[in-house]
N, C-alpha and C. Protein backbone atom coordinates (compact mmCIF):
# COMPACT_ATOMS: atom_id res chain seq x y z
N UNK A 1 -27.29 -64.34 -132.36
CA UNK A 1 -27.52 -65.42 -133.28
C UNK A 1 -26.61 -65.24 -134.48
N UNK A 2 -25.64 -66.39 -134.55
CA UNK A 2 -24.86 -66.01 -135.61
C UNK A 2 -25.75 -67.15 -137.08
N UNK A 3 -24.92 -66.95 -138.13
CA UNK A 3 -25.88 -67.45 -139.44
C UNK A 3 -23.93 -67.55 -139.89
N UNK A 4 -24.04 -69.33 -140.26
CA UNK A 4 -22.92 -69.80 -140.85
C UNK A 4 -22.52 -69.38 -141.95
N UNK A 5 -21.46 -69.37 -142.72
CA UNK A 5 -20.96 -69.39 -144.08
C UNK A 5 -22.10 -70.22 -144.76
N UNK A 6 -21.94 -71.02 -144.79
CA UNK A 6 -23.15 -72.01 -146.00
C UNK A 6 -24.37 -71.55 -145.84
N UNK A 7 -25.06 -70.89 -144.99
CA UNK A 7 -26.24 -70.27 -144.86
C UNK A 7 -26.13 -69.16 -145.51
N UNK A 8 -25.15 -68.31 -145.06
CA UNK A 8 -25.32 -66.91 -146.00
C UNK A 8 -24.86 -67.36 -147.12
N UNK A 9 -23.95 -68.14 -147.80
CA UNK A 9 -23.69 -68.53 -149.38
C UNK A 9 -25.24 -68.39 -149.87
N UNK A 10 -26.38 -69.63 -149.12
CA UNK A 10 -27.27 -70.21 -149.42
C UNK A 10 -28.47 -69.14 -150.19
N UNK A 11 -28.05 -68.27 -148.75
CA UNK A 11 -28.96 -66.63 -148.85
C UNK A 11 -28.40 -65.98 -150.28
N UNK A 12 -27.32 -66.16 -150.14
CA UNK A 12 -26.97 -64.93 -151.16
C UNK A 12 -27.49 -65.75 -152.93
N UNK A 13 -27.31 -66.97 -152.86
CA UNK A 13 -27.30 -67.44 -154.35
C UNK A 13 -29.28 -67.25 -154.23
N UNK A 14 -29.93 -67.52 -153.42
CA UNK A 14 -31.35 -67.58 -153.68
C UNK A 14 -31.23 -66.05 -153.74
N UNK A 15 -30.98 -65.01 -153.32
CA UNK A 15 -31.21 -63.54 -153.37
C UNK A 15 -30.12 -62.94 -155.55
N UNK A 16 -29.82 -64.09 -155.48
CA UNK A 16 -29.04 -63.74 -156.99
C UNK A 16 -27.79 -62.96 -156.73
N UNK A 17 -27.41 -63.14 -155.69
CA UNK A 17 -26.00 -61.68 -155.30
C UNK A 17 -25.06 -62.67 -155.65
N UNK A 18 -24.13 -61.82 -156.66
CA UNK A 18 -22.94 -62.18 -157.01
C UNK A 18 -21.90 -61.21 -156.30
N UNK A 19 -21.44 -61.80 -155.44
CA UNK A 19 -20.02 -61.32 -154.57
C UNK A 19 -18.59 -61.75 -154.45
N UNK A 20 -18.06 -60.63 -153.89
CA UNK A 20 -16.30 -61.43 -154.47
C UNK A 20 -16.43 -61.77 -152.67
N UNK A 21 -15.18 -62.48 -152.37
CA UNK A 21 -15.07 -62.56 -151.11
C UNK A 21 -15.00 -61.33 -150.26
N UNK A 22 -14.63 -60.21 -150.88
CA UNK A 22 -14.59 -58.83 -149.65
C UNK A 22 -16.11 -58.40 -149.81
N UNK A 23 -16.63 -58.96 -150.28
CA UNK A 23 -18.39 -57.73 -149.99
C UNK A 23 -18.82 -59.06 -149.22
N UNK A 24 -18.54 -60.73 -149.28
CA UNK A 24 -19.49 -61.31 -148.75
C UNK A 24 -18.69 -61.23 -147.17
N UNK A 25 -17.54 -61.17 -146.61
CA UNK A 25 -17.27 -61.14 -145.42
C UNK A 25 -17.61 -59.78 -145.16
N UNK A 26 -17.93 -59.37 -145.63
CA UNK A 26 -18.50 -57.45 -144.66
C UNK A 26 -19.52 -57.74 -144.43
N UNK A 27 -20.41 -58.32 -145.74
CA UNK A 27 -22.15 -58.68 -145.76
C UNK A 27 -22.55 -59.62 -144.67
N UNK A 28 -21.93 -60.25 -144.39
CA UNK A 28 -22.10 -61.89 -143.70
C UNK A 28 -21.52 -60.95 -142.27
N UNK A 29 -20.75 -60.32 -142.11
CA UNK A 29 -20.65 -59.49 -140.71
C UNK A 29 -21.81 -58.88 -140.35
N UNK A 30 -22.30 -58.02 -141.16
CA UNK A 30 -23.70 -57.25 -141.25
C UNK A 30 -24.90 -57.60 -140.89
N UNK A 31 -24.65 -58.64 -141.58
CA UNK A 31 -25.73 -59.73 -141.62
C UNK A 31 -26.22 -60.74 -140.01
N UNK A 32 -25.26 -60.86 -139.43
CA UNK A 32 -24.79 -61.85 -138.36
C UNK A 32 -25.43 -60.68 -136.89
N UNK A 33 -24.43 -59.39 -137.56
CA UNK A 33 -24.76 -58.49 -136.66
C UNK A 33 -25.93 -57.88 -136.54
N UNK A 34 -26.88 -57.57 -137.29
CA UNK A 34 -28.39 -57.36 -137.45
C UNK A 34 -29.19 -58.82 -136.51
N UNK A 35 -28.73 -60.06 -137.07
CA UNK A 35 -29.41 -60.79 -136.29
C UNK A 35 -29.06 -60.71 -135.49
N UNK A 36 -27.87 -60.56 -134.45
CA UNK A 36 -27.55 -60.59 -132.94
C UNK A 36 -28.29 -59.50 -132.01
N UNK A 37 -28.72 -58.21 -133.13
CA UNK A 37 -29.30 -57.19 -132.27
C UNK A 37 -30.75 -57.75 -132.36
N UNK A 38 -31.10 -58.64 -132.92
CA UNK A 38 -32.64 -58.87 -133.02
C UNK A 38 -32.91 -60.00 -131.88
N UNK A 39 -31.97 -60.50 -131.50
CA UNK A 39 -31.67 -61.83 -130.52
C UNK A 39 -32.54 -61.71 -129.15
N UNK A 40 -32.21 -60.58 -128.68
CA UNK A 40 -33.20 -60.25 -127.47
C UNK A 40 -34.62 -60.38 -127.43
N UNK A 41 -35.28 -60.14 -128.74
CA UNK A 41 -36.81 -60.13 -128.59
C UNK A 41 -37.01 -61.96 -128.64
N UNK A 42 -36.39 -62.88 -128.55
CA UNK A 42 -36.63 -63.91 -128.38
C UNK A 42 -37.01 -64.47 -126.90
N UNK A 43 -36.21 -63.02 -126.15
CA UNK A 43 -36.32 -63.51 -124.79
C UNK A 43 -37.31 -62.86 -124.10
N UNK A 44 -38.36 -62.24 -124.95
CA UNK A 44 -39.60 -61.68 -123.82
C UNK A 44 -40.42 -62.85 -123.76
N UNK A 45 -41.49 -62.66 -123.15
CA UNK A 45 -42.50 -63.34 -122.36
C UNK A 45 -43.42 -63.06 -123.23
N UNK A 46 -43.98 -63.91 -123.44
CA UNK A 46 -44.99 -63.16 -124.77
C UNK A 46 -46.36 -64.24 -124.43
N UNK A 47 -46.09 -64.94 -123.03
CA UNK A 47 -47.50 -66.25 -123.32
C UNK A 47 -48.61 -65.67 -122.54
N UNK A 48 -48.91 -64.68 -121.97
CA UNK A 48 -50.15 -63.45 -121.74
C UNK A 48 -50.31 -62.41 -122.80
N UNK A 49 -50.55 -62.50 -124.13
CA UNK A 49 -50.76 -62.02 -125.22
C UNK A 49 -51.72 -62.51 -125.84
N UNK A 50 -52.32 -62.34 -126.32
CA UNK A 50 -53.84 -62.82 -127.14
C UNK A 50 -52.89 -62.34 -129.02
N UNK A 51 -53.03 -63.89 -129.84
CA UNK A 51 -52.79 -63.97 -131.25
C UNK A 51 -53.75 -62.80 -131.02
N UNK A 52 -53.53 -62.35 -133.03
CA UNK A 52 -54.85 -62.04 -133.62
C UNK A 52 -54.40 -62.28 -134.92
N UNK A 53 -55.75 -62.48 -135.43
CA UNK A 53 -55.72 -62.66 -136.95
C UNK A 53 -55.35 -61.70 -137.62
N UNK A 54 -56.20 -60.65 -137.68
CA UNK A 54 -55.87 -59.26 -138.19
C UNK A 54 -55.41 -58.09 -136.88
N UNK A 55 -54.16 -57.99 -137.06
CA UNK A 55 -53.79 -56.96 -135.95
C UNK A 55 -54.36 -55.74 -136.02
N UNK A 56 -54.21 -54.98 -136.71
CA UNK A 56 -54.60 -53.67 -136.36
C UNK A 56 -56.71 -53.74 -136.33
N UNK A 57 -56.96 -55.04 -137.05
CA UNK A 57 -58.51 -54.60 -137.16
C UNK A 57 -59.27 -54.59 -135.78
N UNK A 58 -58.12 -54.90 -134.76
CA UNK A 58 -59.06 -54.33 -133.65
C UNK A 58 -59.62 -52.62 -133.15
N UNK A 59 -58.72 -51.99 -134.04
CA UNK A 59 -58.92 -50.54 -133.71
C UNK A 59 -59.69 -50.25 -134.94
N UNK A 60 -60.78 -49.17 -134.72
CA UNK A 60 -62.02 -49.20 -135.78
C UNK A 60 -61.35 -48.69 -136.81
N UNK A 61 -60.90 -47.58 -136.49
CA UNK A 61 -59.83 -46.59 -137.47
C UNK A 61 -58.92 -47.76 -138.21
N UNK A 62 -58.83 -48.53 -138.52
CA UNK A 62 -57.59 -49.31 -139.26
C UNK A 62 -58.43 -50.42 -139.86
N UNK A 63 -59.70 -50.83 -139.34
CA UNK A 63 -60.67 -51.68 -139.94
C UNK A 63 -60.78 -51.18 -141.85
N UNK A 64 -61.03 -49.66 -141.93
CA UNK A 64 -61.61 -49.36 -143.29
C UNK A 64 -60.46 -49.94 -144.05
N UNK A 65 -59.14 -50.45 -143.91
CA UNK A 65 -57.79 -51.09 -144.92
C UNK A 65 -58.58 -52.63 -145.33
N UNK A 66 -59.48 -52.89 -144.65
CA UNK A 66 -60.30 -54.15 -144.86
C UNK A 66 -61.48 -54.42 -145.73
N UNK A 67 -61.53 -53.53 -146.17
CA UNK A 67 -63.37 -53.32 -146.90
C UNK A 67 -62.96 -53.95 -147.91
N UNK A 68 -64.11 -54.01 -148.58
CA UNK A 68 -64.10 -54.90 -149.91
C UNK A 68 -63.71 -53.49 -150.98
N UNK A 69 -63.19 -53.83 -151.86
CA UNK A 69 -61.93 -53.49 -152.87
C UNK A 69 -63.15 -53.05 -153.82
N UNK A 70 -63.87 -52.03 -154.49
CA UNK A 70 -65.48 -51.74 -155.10
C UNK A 70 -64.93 -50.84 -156.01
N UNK A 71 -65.19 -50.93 -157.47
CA UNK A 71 -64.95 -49.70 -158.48
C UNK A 71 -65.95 -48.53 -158.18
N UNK A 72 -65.79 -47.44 -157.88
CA UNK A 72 -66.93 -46.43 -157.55
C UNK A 72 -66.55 -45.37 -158.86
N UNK A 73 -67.79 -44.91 -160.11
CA UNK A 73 -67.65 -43.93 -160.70
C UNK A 73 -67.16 -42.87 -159.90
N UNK A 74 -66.65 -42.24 -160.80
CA UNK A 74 -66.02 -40.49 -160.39
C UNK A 74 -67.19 -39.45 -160.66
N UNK A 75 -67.32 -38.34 -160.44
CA UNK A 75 -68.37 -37.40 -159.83
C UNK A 75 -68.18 -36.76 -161.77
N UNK A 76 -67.04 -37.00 -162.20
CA UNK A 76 -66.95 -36.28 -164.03
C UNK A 76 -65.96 -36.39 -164.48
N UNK A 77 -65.47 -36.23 -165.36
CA UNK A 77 -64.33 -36.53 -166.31
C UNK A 77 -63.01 -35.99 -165.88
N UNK A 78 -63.38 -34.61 -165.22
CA UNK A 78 -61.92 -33.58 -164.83
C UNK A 78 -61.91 -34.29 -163.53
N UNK A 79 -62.58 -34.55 -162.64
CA UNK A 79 -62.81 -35.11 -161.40
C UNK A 79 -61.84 -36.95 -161.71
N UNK A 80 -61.95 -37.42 -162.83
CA UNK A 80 -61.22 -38.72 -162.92
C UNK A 80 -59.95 -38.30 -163.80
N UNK A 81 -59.47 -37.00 -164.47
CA UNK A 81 -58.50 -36.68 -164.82
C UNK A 81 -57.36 -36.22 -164.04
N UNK A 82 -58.09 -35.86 -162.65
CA UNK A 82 -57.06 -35.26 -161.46
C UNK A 82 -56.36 -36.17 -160.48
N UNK A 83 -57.31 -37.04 -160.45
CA UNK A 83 -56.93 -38.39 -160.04
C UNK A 83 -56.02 -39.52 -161.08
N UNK A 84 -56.25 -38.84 -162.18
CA UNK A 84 -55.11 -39.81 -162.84
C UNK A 84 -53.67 -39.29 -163.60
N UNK A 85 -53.71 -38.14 -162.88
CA UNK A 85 -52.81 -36.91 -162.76
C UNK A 85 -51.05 -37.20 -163.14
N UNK A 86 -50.89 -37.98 -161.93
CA UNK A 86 -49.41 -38.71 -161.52
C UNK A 86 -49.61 -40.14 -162.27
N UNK A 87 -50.42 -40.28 -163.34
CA UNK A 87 -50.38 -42.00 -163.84
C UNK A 87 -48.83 -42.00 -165.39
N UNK A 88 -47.68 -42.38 -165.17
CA UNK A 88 -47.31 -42.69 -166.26
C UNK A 88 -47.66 -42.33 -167.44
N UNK A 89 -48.93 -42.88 -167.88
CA UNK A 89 -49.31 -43.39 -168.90
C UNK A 89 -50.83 -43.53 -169.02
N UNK A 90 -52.01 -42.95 -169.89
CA UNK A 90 -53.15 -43.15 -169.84
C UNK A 90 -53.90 -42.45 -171.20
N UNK A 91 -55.11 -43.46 -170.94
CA UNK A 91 -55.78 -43.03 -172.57
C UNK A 91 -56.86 -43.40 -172.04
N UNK A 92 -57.35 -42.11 -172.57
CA UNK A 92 -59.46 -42.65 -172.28
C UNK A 92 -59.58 -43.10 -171.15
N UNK A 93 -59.09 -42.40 -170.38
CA UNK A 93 -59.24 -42.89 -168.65
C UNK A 93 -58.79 -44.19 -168.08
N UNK A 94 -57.72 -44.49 -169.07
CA UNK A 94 -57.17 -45.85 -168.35
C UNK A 94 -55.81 -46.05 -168.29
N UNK A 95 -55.28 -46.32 -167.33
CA UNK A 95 -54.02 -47.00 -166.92
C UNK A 95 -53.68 -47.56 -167.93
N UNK A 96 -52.49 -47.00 -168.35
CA UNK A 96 -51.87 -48.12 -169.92
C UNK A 96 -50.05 -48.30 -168.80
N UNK A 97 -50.24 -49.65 -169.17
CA UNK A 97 -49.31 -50.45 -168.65
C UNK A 97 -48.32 -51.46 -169.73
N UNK A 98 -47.22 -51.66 -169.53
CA UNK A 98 -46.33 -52.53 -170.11
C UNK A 98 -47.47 -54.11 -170.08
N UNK A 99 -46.83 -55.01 -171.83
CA UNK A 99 -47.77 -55.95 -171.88
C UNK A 99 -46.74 -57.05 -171.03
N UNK A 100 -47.54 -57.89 -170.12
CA UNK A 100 -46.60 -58.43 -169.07
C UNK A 100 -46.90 -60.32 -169.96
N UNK A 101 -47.82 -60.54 -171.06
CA UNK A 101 -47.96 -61.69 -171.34
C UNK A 101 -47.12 -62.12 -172.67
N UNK A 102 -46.28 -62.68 -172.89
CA UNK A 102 -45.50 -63.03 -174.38
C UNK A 102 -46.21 -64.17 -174.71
């Protein structure tokens, strides 16, 4: 499957890439060539397959990525200090983050 000039232009200005003509003819080779190796899986048989909504939640083990999202206290203070170990940034047990609202 090749992908035209005006398509990859198209790609590249929505992706913000500013290129001279030698990175976009290497990129647009790259590019062309990734899709051509992906070309084959178009040609399996895929109409004895059952969709699913959630793929992996058929296996029990991969169900728990599904649970409901629950704040659970910590067992003590050093017990929520070890866990917030690797945080950037924190005060009084909380995530301090850049202000994202102007």
């Amino acid at each position: 499957m090749a992908i035209s000039e005006n398509e990859f232009t198209r790609l590249a200005q929505l992706a913000s890439f500013s290129l001279d003509s030698d990175q976009s003819s290497s990129l647009h080779g790259q590019l062309s060539a990734i899709l051509a190796s992906i070309a084959p899986l178009h040609q399996v048989d895929t109409t004895e397959i059952t969709r699913m909504a959630h793929p992996p939640s058929h296996q029990h083990a991969n169900r728990l990525r599904l649970r409901d999202d629950s704040a659970r206290p910590t067992a003590s203070v050093q017990a929520r200090d070890a866990l917030m170990e690797n945080a950037p940034a924190t005060a009084d047990g909380l995530f301090l983050v850049p202000t994202v609202i102007e």
